[in-house]
N, C-alpha and C. Protein backbone atom coordinates (compact mmCIF):
# COMPACT_ATOMS: atom_id res chain seq x y z
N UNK A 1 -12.79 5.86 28.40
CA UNK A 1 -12.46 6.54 27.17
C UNK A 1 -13.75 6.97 26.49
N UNK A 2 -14.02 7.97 26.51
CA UNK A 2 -14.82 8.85 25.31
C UNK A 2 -14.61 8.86 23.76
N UNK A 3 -16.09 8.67 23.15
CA UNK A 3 -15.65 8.90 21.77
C UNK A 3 -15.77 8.04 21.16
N UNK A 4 -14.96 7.69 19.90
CA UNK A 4 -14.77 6.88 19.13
C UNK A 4 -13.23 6.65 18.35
N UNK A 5 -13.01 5.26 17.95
CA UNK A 5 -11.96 4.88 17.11
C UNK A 5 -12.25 4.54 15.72
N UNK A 6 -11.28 5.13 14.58
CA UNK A 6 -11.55 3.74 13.28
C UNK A 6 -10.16 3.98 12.61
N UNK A 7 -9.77 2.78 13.37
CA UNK A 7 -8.35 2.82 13.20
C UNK A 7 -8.10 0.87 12.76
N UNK A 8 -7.12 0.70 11.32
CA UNK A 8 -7.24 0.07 11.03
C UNK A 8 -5.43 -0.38 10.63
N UNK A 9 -5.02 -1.41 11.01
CA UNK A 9 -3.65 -2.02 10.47
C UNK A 9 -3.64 -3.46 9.75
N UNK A 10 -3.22 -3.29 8.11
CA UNK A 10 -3.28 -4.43 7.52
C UNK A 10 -1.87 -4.59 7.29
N UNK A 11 -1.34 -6.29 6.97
CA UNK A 11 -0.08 -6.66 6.29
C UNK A 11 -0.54 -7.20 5.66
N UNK A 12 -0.07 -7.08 4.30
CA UNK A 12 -0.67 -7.90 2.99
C UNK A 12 0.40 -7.75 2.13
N UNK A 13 0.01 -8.25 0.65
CA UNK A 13 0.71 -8.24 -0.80
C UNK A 13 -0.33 -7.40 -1.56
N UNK A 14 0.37 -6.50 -2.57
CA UNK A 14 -0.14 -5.40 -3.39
C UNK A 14 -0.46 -6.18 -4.14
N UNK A 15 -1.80 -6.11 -4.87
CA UNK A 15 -2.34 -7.04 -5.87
C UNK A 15 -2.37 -6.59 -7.18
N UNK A 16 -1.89 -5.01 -6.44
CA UNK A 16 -1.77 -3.93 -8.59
C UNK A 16 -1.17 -3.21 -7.83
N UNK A 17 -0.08 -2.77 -8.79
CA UNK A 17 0.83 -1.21 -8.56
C UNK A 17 -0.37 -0.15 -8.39
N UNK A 18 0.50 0.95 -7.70
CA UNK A 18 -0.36 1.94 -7.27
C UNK A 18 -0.97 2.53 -8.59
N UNK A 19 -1.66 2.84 -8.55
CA UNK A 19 -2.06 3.90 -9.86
C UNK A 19 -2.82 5.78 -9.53
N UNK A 20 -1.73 6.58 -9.45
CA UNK A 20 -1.77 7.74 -9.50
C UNK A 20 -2.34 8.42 -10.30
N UNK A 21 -3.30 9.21 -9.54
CA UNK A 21 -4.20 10.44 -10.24
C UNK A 21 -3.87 12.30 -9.52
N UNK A 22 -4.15 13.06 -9.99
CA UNK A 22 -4.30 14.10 -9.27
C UNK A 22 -5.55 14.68 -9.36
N UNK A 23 -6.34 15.17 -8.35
CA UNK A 23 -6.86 15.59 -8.21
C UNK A 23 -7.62 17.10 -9.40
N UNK A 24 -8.63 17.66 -9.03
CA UNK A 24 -9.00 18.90 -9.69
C UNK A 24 -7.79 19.91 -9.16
N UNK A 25 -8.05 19.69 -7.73
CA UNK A 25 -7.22 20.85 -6.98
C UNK A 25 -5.35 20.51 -7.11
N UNK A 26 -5.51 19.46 -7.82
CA UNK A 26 -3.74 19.57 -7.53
C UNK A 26 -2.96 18.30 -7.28
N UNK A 27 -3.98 17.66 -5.76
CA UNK A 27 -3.87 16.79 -5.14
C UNK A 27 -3.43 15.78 -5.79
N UNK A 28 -2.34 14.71 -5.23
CA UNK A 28 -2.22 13.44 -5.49
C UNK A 28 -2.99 12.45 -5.04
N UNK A 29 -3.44 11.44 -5.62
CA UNK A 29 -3.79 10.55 -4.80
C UNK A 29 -3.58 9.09 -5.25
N UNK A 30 -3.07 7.94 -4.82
CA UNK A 30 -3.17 7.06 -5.63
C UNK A 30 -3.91 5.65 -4.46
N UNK A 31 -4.38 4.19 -5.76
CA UNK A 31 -5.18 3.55 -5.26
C UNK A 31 -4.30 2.45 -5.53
N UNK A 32 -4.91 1.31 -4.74
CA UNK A 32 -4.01 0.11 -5.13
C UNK A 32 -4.90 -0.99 -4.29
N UNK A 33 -4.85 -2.58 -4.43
CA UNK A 33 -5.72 -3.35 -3.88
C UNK A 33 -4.58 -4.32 -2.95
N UNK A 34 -4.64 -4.80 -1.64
CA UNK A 34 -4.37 -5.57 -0.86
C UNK A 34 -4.84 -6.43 -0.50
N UNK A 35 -4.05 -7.42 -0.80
CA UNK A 35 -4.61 -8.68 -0.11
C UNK A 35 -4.14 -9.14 1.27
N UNK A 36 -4.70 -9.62 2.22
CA UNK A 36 -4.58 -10.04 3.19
C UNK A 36 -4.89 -11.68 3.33
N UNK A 37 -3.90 -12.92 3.40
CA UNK A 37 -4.61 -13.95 3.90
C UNK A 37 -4.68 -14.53 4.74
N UNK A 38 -5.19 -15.54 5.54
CA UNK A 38 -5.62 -15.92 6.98
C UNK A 38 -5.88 -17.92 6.57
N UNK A 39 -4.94 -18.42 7.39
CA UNK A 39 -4.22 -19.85 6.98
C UNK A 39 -4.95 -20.34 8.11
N UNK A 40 -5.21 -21.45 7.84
CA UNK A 40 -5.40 -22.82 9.62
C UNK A 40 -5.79 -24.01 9.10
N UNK A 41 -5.89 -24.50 10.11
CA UNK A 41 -6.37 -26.41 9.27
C UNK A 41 -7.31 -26.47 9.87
N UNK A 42 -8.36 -27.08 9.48
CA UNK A 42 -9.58 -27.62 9.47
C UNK A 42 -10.07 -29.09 10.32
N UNK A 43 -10.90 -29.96 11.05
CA UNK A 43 -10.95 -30.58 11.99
C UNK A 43 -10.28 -31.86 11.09
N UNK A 44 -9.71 -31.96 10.07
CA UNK A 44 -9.51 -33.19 9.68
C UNK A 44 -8.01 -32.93 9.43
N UNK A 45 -7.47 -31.78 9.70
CA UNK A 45 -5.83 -31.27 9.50
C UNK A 45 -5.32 -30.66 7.97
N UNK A 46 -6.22 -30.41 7.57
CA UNK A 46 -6.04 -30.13 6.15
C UNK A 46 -6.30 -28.45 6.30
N UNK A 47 -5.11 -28.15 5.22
CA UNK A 47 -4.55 -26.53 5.64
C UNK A 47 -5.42 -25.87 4.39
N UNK A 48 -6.37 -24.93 5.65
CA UNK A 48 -7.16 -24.21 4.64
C UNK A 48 -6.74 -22.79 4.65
N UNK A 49 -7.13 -21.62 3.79
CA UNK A 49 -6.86 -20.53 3.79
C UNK A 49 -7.95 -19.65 2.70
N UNK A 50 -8.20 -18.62 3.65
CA UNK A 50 -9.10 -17.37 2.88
C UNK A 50 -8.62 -16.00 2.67
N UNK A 51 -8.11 -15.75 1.34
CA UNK A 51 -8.14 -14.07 1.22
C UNK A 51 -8.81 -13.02 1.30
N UNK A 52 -9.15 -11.56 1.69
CA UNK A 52 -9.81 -10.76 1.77
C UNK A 52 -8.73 -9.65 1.03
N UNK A 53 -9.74 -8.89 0.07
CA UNK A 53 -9.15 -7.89 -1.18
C UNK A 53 -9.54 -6.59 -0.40
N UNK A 54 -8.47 -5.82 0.01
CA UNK A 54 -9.01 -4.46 0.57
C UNK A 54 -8.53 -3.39 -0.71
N UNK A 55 -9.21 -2.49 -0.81
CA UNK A 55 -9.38 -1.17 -1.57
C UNK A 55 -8.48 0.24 -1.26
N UNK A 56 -7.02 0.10 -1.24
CA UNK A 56 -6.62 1.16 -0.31
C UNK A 56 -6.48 2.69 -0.90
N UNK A 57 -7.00 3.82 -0.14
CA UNK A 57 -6.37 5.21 -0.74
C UNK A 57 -5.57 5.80 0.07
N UNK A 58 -4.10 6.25 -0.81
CA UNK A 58 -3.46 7.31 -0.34
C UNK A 58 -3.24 8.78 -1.12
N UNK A 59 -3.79 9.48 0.42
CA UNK A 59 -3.16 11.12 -0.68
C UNK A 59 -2.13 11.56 -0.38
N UNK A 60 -1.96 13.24 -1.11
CA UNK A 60 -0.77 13.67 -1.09
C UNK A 60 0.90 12.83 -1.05
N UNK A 61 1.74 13.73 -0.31
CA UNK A 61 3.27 13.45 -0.96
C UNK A 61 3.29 11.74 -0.96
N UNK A 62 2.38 11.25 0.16
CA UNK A 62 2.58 9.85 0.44
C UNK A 62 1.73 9.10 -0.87
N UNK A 63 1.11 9.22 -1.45
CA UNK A 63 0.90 9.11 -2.90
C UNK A 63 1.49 8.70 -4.04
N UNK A 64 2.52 10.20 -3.74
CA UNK A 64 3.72 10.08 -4.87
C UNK A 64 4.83 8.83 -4.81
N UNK A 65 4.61 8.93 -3.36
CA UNK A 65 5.80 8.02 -2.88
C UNK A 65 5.34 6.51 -2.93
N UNK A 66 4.32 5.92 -3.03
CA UNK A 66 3.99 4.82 -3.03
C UNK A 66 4.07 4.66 -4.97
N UNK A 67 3.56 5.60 -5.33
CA UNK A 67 3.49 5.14 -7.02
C UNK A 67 4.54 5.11 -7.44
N UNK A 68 5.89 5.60 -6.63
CA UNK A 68 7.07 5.33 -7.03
C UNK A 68 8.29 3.91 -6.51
N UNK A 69 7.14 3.75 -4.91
CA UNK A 69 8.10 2.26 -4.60
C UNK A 69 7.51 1.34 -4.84
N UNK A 70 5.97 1.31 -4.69
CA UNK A 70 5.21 -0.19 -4.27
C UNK A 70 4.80 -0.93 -5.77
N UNK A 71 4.81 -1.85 -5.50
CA UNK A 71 5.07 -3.02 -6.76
C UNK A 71 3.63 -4.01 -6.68
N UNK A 72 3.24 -4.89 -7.57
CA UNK A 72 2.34 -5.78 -7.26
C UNK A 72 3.23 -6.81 -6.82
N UNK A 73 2.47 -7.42 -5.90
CA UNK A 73 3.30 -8.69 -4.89
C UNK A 73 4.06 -8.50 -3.71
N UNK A 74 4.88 -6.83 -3.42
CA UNK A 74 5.36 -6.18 -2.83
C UNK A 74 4.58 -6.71 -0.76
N UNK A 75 5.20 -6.81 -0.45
CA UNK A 75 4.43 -6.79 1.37
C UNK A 75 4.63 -5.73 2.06
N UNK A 76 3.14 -4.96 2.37
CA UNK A 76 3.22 -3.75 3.06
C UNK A 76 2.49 -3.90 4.24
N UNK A 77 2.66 -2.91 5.56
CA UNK A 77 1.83 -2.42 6.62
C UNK A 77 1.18 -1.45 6.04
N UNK A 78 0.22 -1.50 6.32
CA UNK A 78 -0.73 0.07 5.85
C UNK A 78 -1.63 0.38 7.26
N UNK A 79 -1.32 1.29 7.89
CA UNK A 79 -1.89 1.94 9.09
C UNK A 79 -2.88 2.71 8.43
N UNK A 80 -4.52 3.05 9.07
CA UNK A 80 -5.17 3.92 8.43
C UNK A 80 -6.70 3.60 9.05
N UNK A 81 -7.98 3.97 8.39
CA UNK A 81 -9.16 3.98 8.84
C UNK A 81 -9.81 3.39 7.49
N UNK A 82 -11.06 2.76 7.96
CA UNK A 82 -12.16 2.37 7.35
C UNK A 82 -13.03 3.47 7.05
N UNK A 83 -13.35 3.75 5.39
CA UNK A 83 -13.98 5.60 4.83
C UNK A 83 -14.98 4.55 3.81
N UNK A 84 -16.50 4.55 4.02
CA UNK A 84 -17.31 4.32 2.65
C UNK A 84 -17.70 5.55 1.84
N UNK A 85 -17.81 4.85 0.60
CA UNK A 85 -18.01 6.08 0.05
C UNK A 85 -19.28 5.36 -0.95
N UNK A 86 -20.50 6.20 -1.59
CA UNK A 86 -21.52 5.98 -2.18
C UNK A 86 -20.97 6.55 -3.99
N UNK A 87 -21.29 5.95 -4.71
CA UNK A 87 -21.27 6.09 -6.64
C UNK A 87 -22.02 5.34 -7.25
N UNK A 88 -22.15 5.66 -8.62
CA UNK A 88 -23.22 5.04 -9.41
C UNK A 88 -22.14 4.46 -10.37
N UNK A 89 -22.74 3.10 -10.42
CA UNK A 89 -21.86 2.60 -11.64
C UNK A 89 -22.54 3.15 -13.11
N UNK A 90 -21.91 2.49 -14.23
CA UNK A 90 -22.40 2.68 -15.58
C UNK A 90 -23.47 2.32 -15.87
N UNK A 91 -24.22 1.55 -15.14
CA UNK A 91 -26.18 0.88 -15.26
C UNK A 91 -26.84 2.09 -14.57
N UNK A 92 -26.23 2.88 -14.12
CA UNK A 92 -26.93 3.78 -12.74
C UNK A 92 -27.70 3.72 -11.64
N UNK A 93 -27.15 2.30 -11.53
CA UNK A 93 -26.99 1.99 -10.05
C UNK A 93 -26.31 2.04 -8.74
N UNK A 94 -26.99 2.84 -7.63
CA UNK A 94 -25.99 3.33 -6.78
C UNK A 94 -25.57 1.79 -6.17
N UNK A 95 -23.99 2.58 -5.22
CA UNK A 95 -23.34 1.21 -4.79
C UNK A 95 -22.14 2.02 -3.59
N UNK A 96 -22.23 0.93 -2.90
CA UNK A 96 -20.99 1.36 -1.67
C UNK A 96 -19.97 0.53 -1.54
N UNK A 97 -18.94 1.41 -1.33
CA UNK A 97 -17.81 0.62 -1.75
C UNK A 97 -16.64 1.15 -0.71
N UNK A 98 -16.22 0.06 -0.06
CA UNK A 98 -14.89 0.43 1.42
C UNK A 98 -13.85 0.11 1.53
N UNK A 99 -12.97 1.87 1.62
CA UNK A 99 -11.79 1.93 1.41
C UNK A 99 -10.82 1.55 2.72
N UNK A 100 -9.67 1.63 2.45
CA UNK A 100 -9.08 1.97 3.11
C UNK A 100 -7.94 2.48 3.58
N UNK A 101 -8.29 4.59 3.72
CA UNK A 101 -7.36 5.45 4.00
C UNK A 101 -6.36 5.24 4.22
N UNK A 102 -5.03 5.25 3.82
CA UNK A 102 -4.29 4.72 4.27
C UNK A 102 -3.06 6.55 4.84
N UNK A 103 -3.11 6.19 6.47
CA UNK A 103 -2.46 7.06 6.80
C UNK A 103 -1.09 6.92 7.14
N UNK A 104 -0.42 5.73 6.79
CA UNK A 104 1.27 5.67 6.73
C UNK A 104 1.13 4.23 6.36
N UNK A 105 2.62 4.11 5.59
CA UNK A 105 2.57 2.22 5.22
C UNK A 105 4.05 2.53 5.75
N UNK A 106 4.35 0.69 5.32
CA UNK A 106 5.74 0.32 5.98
C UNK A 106 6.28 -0.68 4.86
N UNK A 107 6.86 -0.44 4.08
CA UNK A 107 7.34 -1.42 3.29
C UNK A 107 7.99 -2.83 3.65
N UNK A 108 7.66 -3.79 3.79
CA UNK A 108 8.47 -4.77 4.31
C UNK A 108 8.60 -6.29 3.71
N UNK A 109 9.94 -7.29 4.02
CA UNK A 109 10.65 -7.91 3.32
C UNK A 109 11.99 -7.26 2.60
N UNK A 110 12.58 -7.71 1.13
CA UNK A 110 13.82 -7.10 1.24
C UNK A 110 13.21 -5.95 0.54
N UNK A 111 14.29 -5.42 0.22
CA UNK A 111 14.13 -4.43 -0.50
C UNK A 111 14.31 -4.46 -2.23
N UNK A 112 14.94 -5.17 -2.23
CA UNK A 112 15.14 -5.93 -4.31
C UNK A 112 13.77 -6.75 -4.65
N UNK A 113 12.72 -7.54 -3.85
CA UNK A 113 11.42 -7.76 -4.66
C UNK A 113 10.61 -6.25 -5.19
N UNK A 114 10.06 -6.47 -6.18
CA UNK A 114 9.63 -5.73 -6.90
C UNK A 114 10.75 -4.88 -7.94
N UNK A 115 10.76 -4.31 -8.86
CA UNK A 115 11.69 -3.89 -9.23
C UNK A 115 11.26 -2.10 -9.07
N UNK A 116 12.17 -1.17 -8.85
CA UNK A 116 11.11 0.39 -8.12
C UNK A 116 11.19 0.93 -10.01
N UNK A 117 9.98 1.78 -9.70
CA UNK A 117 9.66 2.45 -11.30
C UNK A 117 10.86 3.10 -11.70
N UNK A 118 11.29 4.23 -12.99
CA UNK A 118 12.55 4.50 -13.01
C UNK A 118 12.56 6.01 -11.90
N UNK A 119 13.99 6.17 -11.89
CA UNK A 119 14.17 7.20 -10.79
C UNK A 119 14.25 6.31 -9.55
N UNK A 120 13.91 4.96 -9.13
CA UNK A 120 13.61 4.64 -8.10
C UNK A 120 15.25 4.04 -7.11
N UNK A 121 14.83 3.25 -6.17
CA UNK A 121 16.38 2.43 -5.78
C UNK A 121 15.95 1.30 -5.29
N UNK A 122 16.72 0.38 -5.58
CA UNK A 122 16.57 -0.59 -4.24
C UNK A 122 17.82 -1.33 -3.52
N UNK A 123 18.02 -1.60 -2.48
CA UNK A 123 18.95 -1.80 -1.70
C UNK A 123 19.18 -3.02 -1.48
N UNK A 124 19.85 -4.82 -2.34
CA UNK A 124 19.90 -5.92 -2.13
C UNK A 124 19.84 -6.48 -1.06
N UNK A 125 21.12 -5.85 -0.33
CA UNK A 125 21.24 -6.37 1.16
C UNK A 125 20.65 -5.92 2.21
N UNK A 126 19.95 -4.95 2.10
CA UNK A 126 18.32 -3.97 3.18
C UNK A 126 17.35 -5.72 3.80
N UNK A 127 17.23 -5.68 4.66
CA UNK A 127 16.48 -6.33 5.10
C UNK A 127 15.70 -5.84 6.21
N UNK A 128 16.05 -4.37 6.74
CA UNK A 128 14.97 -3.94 7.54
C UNK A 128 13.53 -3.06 6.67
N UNK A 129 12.77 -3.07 7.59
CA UNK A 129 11.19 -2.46 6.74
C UNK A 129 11.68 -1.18 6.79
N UNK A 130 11.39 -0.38 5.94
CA UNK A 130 11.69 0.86 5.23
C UNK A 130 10.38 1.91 5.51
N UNK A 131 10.11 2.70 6.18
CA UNK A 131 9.09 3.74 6.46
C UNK A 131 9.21 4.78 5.60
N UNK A 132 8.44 5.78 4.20
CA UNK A 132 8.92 6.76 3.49
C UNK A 132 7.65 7.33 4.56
N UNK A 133 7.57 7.64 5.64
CA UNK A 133 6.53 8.85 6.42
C UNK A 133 7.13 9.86 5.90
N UNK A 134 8.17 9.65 6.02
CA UNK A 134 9.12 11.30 6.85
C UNK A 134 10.14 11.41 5.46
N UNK A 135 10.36 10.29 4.30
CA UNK A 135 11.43 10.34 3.82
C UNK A 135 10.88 11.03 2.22
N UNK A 136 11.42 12.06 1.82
CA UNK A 136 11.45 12.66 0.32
C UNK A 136 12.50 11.15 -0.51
N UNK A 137 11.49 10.81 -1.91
CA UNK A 137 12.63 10.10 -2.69
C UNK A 137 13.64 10.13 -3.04
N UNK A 138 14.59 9.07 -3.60
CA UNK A 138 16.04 10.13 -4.10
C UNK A 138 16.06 10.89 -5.06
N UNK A 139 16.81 11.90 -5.75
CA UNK A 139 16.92 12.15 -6.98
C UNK A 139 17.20 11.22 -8.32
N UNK A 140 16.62 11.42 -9.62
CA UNK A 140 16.59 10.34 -10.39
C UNK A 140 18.43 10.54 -10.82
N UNK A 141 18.97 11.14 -11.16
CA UNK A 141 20.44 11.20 -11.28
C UNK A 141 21.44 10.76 -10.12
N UNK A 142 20.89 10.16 -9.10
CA UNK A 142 21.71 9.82 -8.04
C UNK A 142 21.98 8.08 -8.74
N UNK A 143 23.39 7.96 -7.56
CA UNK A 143 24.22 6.60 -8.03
C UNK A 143 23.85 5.75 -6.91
N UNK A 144 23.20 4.92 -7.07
CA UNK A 144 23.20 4.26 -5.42
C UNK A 144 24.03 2.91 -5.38
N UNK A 145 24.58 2.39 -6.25
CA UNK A 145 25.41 1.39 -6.45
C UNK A 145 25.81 0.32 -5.09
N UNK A 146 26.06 1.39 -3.91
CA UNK A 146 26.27 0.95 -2.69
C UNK A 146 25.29 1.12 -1.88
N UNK A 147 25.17 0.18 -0.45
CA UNK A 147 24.10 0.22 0.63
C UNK A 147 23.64 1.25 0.92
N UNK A 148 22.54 1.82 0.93
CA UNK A 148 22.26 2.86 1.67
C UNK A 148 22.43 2.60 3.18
N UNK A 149 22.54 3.44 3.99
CA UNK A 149 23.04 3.52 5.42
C UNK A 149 21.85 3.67 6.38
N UNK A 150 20.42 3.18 5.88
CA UNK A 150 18.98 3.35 6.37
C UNK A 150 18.36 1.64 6.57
């Protein structure tokens, strides 16, 4: 194989709701922080565990769509790549800081944790992971009272 990869898959808990911006040009984009943690016991059997806080960005429609389902505490897949990017904080000191692109998520667990912003749905008895790749939201005047069939 030729080339190169930077291809990255996390499952974690949202540690802040998304928070949506648009762009100069238009663009959506929103950010949100993931945690990932990693459990084992230690030579004496005592159960240790370390979190790692990832930085995630999504643009466009998939944007919209996360600032409208994903919740803090929420458990997502986020498929995507490792992007640094260089800024100056408020001392004006430069600093690097690593994201991570996120090029499709997967919502997963039920679907009733988190509660969805308004306009949103959620489905009690859903227990499969929910993919919005491909899916436009519902309309905010829709009744969903009953299962969705997804």
């Amino acid at each position: 194989m030729s080339g190169s990869l930077n291809k990255v898959m996390l499952i974690g808990n949202l540690g802040r709701d998304p928070e949506l911006k648009v762009t100069a040009q238009g663009t959506p984009v929103a950010r949100f922080s993931l945690a990932t943690t990693e459990t084992w016991r230690n030579a004496q059997g005592e159960k240790q565990s370390k979190t790692e806080w990832h930085n995630v960005v999504i643009w466009g429609k998939q944007a919209e769509t996360a600032e409208k389902f994903l919740r803090k505490g929420k458990q997502i897949m986020v498929e995507g790549k490792i992007q640094y990017r260089e800024y100056t904080d408020q001392a004006g000191v430069k600093k690097t800081a690593c994201d991570i692109r996120c090029e499709n998520f997967v919502m997963l667990g039920r679907a009733d944790e988190g509660a969805p912003r308004e306009g949103g749905y959620s489905s009690p008895r859903s227990h499969a992971p929910e993919s919005f790749e491909d899916h436009a939201p519902p309309p905010a005047a829709a009744n969903y009272d009953d299962d969705i069939p997804f």
